[in-house]
Protein backbone atom coordinates (compact mmCIF):
# COMPACT_ATOMS: atom_id res chain seq x y z
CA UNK A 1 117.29 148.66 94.31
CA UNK A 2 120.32 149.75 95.82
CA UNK A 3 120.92 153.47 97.17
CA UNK A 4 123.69 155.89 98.73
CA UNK A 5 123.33 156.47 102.37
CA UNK A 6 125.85 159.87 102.94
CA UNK A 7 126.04 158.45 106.86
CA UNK A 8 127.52 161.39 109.37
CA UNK A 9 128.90 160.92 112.74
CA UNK A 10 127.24 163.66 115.19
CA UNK A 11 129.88 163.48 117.69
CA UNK A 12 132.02 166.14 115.16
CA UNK A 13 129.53 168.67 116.44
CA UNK A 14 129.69 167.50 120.34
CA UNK A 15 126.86 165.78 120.38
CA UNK A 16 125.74 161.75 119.93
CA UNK A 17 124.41 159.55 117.16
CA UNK A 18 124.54 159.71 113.58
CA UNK A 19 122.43 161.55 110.53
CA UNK A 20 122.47 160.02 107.29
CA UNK A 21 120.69 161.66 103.66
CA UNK A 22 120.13 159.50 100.91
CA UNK A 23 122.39 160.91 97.88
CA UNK A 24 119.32 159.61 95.31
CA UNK A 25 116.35 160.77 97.12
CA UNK A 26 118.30 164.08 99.20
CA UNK A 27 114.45 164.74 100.72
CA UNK A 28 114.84 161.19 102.58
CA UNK A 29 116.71 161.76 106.05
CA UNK A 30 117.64 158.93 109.00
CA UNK A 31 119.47 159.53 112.06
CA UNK A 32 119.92 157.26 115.57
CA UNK A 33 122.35 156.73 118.25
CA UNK A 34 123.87 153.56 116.13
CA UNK A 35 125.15 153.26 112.73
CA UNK A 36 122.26 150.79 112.58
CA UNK A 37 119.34 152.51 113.88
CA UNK A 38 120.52 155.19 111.67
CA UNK A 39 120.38 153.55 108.23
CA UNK A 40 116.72 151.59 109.26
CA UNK A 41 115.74 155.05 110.04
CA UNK A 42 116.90 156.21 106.18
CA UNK A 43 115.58 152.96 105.01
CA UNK A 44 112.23 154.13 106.24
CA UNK A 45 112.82 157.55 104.70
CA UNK A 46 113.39 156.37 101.50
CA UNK A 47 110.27 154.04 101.33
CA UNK A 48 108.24 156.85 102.45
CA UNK A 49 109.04 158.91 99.96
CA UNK A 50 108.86 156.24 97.11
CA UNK A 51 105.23 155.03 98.20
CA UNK A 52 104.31 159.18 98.25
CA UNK A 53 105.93 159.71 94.54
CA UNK A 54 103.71 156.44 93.44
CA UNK A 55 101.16 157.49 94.63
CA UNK A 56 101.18 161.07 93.71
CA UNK A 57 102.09 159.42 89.96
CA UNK A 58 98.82 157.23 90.29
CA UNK A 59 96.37 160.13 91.09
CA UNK A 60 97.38 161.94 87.94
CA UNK A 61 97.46 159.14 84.91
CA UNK A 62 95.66 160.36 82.18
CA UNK A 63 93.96 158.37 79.41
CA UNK A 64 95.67 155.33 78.65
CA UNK A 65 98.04 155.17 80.77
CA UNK A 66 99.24 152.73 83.81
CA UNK A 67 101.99 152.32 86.30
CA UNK A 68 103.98 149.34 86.22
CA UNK A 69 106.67 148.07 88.53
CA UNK A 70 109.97 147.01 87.49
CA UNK A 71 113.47 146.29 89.22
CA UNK A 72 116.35 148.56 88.56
């Protein structure tokens, strides 16, 4: 799965390091003093947030029904 990383440079605002948000899943946030430690940081985010929203799907199946994976 590929995603949007909406990457910011800090040093706009006088200060260092960058902030990123994820355009797909806005409530996943990175940020780091390199482009790179930024988007690992988002990367981290985002499967957070994906593991939470599977689980919170698997806690509430009702009869019949099942998760199943698939690649987008």
């Amino acid at each position: 799965m590929n995603v949007t990383a909406l990457l910011h440079d800090c040093s706009a605002e006088g200060e260092t390091g960058y902030a990123a948000t994820c355009i797909e899943f806005p409530e996943a946030n990175g940020q780091g003093e390199s482009v790179e430690e930024c988007l690992d940081d988002l990367r981290a985010a985002v499967q957070t947030v994906l593991e939470y929203r599977r689980q919170t799907a698997a806690e509430s199946l009702g009869k019949g029904e099942r998760l199943e994976m698939l690649t987008a």
